[in-house]
PDB file of N, CA and C in Angstrom:
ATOM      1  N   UNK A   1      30.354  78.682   3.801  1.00  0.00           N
ATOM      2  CA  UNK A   1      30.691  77.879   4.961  1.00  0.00           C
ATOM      3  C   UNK A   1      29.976  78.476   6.174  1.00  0.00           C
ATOM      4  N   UNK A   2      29.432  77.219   6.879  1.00  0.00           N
ATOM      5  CA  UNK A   2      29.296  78.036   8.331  1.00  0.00           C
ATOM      6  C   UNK A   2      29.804  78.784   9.391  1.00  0.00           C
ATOM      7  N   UNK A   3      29.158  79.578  10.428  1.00  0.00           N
ATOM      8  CA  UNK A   3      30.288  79.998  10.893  1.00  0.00           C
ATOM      9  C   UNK A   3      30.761  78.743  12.160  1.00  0.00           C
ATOM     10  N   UNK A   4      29.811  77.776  12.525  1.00  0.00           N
ATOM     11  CA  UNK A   4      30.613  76.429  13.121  1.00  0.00           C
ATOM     12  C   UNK A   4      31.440  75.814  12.847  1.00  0.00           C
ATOM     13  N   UNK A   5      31.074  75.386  11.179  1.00  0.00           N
ATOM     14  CA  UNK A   5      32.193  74.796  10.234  1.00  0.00           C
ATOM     15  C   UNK A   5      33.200  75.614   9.928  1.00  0.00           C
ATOM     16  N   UNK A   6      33.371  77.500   9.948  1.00  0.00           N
ATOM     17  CA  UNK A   6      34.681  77.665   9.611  1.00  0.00           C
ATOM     18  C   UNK A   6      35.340  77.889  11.203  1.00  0.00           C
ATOM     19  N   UNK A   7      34.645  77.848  12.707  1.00  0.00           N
ATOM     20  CA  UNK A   7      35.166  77.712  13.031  1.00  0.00           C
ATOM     21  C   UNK A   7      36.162  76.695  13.886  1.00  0.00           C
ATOM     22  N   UNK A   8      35.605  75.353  13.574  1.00  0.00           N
ATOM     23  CA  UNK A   8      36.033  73.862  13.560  1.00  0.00           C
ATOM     24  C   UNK A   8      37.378  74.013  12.743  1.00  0.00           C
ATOM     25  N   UNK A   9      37.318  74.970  11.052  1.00  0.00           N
ATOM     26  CA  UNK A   9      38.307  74.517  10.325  1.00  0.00           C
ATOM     27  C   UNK A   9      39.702  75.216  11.007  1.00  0.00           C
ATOM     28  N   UNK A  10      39.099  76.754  11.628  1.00  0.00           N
ATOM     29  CA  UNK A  10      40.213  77.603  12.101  1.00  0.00           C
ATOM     30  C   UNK A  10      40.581  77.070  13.323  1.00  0.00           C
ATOM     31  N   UNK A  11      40.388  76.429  14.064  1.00  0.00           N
ATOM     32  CA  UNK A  11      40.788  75.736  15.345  1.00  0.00           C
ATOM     33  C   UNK A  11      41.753  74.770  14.772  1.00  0.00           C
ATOM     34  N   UNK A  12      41.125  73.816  13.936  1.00  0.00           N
ATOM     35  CA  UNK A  12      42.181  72.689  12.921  1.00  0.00           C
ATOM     36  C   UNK A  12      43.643  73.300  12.584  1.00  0.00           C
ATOM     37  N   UNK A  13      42.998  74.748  12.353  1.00  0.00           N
ATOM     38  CA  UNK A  13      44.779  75.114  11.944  1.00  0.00           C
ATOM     39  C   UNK A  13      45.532  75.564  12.645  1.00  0.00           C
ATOM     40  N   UNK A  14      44.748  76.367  13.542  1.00  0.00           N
ATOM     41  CA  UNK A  14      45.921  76.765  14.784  1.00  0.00           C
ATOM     42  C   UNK A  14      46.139  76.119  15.443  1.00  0.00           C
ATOM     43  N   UNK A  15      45.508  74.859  15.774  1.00  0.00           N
ATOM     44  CA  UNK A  15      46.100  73.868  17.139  1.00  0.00           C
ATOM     45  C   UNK A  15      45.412  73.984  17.923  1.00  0.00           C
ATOM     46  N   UNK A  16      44.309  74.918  17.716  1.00  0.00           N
ATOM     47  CA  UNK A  16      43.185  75.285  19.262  1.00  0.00           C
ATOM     48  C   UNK A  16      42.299  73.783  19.477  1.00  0.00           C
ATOM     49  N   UNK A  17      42.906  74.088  21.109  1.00  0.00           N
ATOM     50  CA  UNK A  17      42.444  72.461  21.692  1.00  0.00           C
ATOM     51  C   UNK A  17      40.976  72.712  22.655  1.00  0.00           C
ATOM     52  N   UNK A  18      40.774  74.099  22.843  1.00  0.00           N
ATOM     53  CA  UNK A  18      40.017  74.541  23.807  1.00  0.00           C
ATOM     54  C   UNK A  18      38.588  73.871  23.664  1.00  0.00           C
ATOM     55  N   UNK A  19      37.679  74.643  23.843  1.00  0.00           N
ATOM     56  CA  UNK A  19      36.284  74.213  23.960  1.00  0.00           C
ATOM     57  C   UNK A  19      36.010  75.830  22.916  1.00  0.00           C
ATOM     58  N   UNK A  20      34.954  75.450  22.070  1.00  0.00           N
ATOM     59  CA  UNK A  20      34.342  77.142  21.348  1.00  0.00           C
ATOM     60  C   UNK A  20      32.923  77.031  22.389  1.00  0.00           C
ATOM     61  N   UNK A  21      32.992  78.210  22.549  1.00  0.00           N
ATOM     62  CA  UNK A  21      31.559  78.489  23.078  1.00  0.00           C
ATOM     63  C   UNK A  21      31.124  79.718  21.806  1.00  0.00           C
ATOM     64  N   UNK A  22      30.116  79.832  22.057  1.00  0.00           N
ATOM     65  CA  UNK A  22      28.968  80.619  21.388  1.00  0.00           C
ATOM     66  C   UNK A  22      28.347  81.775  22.270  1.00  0.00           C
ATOM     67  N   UNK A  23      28.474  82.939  21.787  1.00  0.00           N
ATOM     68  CA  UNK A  23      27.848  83.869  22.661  1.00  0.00           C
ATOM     69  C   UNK A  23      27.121  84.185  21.824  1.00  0.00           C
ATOM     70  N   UNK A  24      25.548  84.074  21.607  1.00  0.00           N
ATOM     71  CA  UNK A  24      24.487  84.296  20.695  1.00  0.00           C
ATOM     72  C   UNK A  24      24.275  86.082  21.548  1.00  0.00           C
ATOM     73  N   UNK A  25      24.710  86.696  22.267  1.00  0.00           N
ATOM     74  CA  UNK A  25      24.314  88.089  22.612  1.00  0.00           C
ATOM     75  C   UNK A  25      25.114  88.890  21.280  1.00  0.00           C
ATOM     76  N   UNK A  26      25.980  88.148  20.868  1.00  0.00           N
ATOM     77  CA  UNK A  26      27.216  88.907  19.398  1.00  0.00           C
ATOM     78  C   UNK A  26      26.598  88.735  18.539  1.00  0.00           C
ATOM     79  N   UNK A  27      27.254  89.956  17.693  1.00  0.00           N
ATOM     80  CA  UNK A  27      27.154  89.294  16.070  1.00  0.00           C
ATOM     81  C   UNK A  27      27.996  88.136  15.657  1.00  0.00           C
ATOM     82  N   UNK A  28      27.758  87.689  14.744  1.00  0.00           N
ATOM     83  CA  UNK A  28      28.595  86.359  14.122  1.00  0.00           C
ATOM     84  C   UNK A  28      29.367  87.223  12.964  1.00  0.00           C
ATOM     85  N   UNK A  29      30.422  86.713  13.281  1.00  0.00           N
ATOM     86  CA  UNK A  29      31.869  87.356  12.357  1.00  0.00           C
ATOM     87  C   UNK A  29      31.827  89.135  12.255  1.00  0.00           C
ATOM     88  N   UNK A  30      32.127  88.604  10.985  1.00  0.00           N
ATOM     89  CA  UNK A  30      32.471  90.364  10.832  1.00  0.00           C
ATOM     90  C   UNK A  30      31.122  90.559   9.198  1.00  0.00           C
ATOM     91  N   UNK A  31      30.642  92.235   9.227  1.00  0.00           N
ATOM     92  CA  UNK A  31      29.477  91.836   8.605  1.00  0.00           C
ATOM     93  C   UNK A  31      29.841  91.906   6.918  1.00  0.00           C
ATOM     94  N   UNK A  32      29.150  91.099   6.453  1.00  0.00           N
ATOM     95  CA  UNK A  32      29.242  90.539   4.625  1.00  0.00           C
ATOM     96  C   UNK A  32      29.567  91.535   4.080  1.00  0.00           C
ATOM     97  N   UNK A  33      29.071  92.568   4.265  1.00  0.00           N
ATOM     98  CA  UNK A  33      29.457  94.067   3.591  1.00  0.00           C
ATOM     99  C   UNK A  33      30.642  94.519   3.355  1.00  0.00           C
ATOM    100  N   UNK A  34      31.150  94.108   4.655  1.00  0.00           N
ATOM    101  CA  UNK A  34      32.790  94.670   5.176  1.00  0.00           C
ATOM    102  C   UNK A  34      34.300  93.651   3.955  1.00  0.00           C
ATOM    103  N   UNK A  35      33.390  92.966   3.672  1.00  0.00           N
ATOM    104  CA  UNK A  35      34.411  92.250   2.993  1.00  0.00           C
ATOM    105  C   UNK A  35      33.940  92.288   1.366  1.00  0.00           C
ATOM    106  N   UNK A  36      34.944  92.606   0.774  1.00  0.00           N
ATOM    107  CA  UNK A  36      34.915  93.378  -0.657  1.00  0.00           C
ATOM    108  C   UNK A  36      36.202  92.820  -1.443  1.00  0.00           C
ATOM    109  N   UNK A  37      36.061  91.437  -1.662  1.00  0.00           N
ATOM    110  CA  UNK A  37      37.101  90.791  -2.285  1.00  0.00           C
ATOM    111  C   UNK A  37      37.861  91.266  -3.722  1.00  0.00           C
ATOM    112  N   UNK A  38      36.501  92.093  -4.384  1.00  0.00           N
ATOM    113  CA  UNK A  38      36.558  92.278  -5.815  1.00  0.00           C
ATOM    114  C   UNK A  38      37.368  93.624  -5.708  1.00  0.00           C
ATOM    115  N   UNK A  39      37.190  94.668  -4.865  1.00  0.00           N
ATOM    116  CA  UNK A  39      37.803  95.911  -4.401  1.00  0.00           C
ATOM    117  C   UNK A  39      39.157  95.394  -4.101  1.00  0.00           C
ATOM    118  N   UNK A  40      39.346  94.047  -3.216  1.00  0.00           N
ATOM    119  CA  UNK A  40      40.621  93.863  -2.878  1.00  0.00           C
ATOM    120  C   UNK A  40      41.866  93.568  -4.101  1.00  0.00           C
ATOM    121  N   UNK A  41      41.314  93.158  -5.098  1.00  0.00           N
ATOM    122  CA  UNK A  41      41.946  92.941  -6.512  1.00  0.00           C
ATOM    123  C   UNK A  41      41.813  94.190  -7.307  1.00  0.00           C
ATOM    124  N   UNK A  42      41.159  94.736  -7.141  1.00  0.00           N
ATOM    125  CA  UNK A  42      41.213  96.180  -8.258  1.00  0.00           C
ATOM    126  C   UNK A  42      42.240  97.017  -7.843  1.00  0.00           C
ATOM    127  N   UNK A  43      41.893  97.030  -6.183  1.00  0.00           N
ATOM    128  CA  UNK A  43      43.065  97.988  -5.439  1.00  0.00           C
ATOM    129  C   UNK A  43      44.538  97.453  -5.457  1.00  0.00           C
ATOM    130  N   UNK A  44      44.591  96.371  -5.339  1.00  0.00           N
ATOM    131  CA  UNK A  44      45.944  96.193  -4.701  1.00  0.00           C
ATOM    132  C   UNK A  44      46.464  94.945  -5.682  1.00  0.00           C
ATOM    133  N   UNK A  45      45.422  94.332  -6.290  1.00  0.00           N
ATOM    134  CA  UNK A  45      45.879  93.094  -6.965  1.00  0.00           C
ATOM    135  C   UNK A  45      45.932  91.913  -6.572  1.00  0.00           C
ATOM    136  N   UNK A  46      45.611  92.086  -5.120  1.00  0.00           N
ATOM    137  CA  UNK A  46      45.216  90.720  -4.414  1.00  0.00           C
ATOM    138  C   UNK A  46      44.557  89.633  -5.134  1.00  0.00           C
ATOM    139  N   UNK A  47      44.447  88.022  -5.240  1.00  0.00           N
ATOM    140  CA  UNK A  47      43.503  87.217  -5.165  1.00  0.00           C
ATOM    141  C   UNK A  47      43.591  86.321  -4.859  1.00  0.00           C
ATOM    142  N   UNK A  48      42.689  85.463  -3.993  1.00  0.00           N
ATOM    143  CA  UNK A  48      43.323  84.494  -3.214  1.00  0.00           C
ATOM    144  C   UNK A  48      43.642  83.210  -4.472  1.00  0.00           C
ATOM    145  N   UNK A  49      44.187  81.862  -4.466  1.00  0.00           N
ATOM    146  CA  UNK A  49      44.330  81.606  -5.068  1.00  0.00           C
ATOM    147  C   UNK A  49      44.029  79.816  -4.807  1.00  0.00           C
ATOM    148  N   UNK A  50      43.451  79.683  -3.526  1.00  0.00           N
ATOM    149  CA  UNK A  50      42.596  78.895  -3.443  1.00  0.00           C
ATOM    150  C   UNK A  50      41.806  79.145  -2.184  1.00  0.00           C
ATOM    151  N   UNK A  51      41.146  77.854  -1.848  1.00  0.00           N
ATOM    152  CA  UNK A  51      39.849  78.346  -0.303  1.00  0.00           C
ATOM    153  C   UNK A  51      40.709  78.062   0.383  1.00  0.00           C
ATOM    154  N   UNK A  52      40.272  78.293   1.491  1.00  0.00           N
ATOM    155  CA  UNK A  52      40.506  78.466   3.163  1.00  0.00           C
ATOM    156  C   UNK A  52      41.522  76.576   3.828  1.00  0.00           C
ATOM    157  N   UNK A  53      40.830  75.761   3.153  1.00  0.00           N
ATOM    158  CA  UNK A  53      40.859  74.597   3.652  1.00  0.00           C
ATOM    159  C   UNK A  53      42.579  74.250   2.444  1.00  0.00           C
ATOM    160  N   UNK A  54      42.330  74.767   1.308  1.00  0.00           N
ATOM    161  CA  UNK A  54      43.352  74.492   0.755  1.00  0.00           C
ATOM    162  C   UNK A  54      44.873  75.503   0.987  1.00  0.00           C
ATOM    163  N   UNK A  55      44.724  76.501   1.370  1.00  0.00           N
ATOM    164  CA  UNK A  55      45.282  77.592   2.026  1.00  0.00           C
ATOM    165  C   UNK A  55      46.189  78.223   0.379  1.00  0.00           C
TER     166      UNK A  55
END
């Protein structure tokens, strides 16, 4: 997903009525590395159990 499109979807869910602006001086999100889904199930047993949109 994009990060426009996920953040259109995360506004959808919280109710955010605002305006998004874009600060292209940032990084966008948090970096790919940092997120280790497969670690998150080995460690703890986590898994999500559907996407984002289906919650």
């Amino acid at each position: 997903m994009e990060d426009a499109a996920r953040a259109i979807v995360l506004a959808t869910f919280t109710g955010f009525e605002g305006e998004i602006v874009w600060d292209e001086t940032k990084p966008d999100w948090q970096p790919r590395g940092m997120l280790d889904v497969i670690r998150a199930e080995k460690e703890f047993g986590l898994r999500a159990k559907g996407g984002l949109r289906k919650g």
